[in-house]
Protein backbone atom coordinates (compact mmCIF):
# COMPACT_ATOMS: atom_id res chain seq x y z
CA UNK A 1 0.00 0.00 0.00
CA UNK A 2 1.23 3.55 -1.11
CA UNK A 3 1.78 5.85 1.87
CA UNK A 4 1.13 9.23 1.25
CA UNK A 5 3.79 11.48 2.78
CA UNK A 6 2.69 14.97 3.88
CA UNK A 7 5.22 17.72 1.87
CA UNK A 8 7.40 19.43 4.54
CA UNK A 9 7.82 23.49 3.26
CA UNK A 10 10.63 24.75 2.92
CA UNK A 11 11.48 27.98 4.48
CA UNK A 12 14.13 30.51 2.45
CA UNK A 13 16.22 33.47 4.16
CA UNK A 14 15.46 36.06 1.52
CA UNK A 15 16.89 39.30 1.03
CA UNK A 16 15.41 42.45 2.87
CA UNK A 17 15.87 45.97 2.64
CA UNK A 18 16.48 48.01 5.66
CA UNK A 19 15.62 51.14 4.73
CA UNK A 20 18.25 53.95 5.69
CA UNK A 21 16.49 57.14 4.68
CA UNK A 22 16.02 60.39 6.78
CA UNK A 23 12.47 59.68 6.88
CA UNK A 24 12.42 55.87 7.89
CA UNK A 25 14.51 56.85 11.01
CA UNK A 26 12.95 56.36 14.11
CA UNK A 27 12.90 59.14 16.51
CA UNK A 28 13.25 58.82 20.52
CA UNK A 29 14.66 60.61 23.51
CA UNK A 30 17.26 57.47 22.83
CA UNK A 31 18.89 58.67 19.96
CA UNK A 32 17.89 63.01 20.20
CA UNK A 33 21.25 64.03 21.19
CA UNK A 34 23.22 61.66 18.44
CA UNK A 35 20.16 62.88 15.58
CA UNK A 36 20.69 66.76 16.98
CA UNK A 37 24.68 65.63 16.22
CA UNK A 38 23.68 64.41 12.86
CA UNK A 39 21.32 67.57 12.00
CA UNK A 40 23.47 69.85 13.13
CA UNK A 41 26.53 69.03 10.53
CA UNK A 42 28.28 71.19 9.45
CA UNK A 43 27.48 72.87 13.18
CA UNK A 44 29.67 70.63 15.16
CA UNK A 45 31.82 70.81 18.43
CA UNK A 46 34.83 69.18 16.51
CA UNK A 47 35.90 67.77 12.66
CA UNK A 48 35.82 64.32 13.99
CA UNK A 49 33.19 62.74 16.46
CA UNK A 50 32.39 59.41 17.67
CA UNK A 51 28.66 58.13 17.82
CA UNK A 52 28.24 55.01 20.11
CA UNK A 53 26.11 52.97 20.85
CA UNK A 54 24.82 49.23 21.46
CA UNK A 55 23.87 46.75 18.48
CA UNK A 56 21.24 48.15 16.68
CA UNK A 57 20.55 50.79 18.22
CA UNK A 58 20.71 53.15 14.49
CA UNK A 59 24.51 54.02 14.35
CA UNK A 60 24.87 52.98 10.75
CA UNK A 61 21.29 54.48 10.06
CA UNK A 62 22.36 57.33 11.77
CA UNK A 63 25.50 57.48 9.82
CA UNK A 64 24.36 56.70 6.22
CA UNK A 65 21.71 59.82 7.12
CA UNK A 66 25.15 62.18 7.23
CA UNK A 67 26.71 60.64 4.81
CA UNK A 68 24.32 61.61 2.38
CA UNK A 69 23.85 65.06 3.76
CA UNK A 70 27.47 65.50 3.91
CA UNK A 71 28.86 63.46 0.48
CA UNK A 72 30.87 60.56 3.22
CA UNK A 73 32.37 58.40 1.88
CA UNK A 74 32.10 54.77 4.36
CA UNK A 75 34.02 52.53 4.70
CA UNK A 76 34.73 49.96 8.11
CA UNK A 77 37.91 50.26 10.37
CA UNK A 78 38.27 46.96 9.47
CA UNK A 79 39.19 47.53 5.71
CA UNK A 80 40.96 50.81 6.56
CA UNK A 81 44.56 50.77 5.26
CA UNK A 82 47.44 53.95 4.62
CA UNK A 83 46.71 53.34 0.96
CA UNK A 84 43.11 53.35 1.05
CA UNK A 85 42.88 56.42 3.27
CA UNK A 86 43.51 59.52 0.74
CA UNK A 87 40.73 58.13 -1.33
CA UNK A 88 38.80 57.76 1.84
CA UNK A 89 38.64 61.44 2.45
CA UNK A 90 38.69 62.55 -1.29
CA UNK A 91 35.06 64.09 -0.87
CA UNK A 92 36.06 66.03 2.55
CA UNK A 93 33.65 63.63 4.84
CA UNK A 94 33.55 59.95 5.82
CA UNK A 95 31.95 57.44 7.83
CA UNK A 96 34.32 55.34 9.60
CA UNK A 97 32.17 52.14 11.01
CA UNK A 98 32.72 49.46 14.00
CA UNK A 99 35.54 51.08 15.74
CA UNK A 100 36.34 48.16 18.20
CA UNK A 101 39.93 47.42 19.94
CA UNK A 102 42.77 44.60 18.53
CA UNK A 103 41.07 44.46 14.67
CA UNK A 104 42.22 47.17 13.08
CA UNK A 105 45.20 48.81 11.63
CA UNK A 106 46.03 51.62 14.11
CA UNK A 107 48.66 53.24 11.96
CA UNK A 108 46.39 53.37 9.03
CA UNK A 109 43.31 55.15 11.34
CA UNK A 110 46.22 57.50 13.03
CA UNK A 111 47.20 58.11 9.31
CA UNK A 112 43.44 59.23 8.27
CA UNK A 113 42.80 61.38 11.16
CA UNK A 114 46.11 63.25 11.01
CA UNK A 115 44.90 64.10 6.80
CA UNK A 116 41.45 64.57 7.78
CA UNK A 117 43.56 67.56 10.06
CA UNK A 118 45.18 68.72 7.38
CA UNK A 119 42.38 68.44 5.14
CA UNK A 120 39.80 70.21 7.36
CA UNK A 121 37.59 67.06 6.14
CA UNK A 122 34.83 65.62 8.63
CA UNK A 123 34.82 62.00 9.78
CA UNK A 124 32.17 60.65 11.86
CA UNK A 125 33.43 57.10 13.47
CA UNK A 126 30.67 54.58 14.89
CA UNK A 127 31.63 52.03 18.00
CA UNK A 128 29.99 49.78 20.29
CA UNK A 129 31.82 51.34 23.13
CA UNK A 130 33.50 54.46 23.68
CA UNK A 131 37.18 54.92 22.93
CA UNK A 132 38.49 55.86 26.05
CA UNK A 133 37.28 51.94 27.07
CA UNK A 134 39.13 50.20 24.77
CA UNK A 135 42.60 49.07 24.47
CA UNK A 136 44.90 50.46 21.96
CA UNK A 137 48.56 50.03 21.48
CA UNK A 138 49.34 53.03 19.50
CA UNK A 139 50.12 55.56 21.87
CA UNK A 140 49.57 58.47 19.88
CA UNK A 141 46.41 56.95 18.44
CA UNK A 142 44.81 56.26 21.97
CA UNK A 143 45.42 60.15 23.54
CA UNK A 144 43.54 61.49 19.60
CA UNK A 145 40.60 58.79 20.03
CA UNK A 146 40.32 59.75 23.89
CA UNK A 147 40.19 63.64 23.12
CA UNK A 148 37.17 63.38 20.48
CA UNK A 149 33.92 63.92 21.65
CA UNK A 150 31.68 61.48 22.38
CA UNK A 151 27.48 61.15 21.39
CA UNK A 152 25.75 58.33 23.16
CA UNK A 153 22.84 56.01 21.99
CA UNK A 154 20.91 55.18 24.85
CA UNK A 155 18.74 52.37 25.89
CA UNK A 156 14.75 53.09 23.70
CA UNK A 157 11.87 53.89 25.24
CA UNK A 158 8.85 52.07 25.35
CA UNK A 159 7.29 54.46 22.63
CA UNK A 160 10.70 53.79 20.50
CA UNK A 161 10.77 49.89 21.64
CA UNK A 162 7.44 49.37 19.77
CA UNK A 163 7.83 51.45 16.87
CA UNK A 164 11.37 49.59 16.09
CA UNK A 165 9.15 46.15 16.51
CA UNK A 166 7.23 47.55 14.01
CA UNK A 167 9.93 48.68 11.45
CA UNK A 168 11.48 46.01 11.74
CA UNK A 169 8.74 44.27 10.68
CA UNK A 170 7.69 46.15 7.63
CA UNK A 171 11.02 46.30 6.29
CA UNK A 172 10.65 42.41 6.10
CA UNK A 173 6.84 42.78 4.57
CA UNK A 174 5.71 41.20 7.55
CA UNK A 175 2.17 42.24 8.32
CA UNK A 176 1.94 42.51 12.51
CA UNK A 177 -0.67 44.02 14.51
CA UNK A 178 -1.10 46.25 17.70
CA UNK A 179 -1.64 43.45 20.02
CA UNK A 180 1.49 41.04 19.03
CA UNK A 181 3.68 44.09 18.88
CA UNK A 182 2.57 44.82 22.70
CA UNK A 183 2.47 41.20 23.13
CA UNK A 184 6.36 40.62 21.78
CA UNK A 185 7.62 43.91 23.37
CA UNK A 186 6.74 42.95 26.68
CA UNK A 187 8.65 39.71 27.01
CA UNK A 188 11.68 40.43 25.31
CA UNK A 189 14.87 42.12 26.40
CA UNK A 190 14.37 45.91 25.79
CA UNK A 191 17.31 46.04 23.25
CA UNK A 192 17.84 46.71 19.33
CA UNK A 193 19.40 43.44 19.07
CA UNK A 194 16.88 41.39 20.46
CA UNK A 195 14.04 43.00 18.90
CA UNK A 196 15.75 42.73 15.57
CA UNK A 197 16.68 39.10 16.61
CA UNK A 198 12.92 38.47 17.80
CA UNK A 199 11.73 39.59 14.21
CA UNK A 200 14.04 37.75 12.51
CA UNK A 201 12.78 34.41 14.18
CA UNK A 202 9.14 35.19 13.80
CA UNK A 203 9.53 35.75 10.42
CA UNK A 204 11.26 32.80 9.44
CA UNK A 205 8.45 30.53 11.94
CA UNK A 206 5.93 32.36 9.94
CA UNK A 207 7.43 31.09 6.38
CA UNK A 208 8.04 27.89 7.55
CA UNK A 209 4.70 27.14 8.90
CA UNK A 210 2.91 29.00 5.84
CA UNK A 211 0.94 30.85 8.86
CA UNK A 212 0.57 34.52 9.86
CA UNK A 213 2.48 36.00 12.48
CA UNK A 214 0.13 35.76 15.78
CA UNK A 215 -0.32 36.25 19.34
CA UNK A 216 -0.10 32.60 19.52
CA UNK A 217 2.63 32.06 16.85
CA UNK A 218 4.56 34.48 18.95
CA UNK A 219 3.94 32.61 22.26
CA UNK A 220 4.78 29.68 20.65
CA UNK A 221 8.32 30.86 19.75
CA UNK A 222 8.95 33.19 22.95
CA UNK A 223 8.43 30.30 24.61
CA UNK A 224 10.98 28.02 22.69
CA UNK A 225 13.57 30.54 22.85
């Protein structure tokens, strides 16, 4: 006797876009002070400054906001070498991204901030973490990072806490209502990395099961997790 076996469905990670415009920027008393910092350009305390903040929290939003305001160039600190860094500044601005200790070439980062100097250019360098926290060999490289100043990111708001949820969620085309947003935002860790990790999840549960995300799809996987 045939036995009919029930088709499992497959669920794909598709491509999103995040969009990084002006507009699609969430505002909060969170991130006022580092928006006022990006608003403000060419109106700032200093050439270079140093946005920080947790993981997700909008630096690179944030940042690609200036960039297009101010013609930055971005690159990461990562890829940052001395021969890269004239055509780094070439356009006057840039957006250095994910300043963090022991991964970088200090000598090549001393190097840009010593042209960007010279230059009178504006650089605007995103970090997890503050400078003066981290651990950097280069002597002369640690007292410049220590001296800029620093714009925090802080911890969102309710208010902001939903409004990411929800974001989050169109920028995936995932249709969510009032109640699961409340529902979700209440038993999660009030942070831009687990609410982006939380939407993440329920959208791929949602694929896989070929169901809607719901209050009880969502206590289903808060559960799990």
């Amino acid at each position: 006797m045939a036995v009919r076996v029930q088709p499992r469905q497959l669920a794909f990670a598709l491509p999103h876009a995040e969009s990084l415009s002006r507009d699609d920027f969430l505002e909060g008393s969170a991130n006022a002070e580092a928006l006022g910092l990006v608003d403000g350009w060419p109106d700032w305390p200093n050439r270079v400054m140093v946005l920080v903040g947790p993981e997700g929290a909008g630096k690179s939003h944030l940042a690609a906001i200036w960039a297009e305001q101010a013609g930055a160039r971005s690159t990461t600190v990562q890829s940052l070498t001395a021969a890269t860094v004239p055509a780094a500044l070439v356009t006057g601005a840039v957006v250095v991204e994910d300043l963090q200790a022991g991964c970088f070439d200090e000598r090549a980062l001393f190097h840009l901030l010593n042209l960007a100097r010279e230059d009178e250019a504006h650089v605007l360098i995103t970090a997890r973490i503050a400078p003066a926290a981290m651990e950097i060999d280069l002597r002369d490289l640690r007292s410049r990072l220590r001296a800029l100043p620093v714009v925090h990111l802080k911890a969102p708001d309710d208010h902001l806490f939903r409004a990411l949820i929800v974001k989050l969620c169109a920028d995936r085309q995932l249709s969510i209502d009032e109640n699961v947003v409340n529902y979700v935002a209440s038993r999660i860790e009030r942070s831009f990395a687990a609410a982006r990790r939380t939407v993440e999840l329920l959208d791929a549960e949602a694929l896989r099961l070929g169901r809607p995300v719901t209050r009880a799809l969502a206590a289903e996987l808060l559960r799990d997790s």
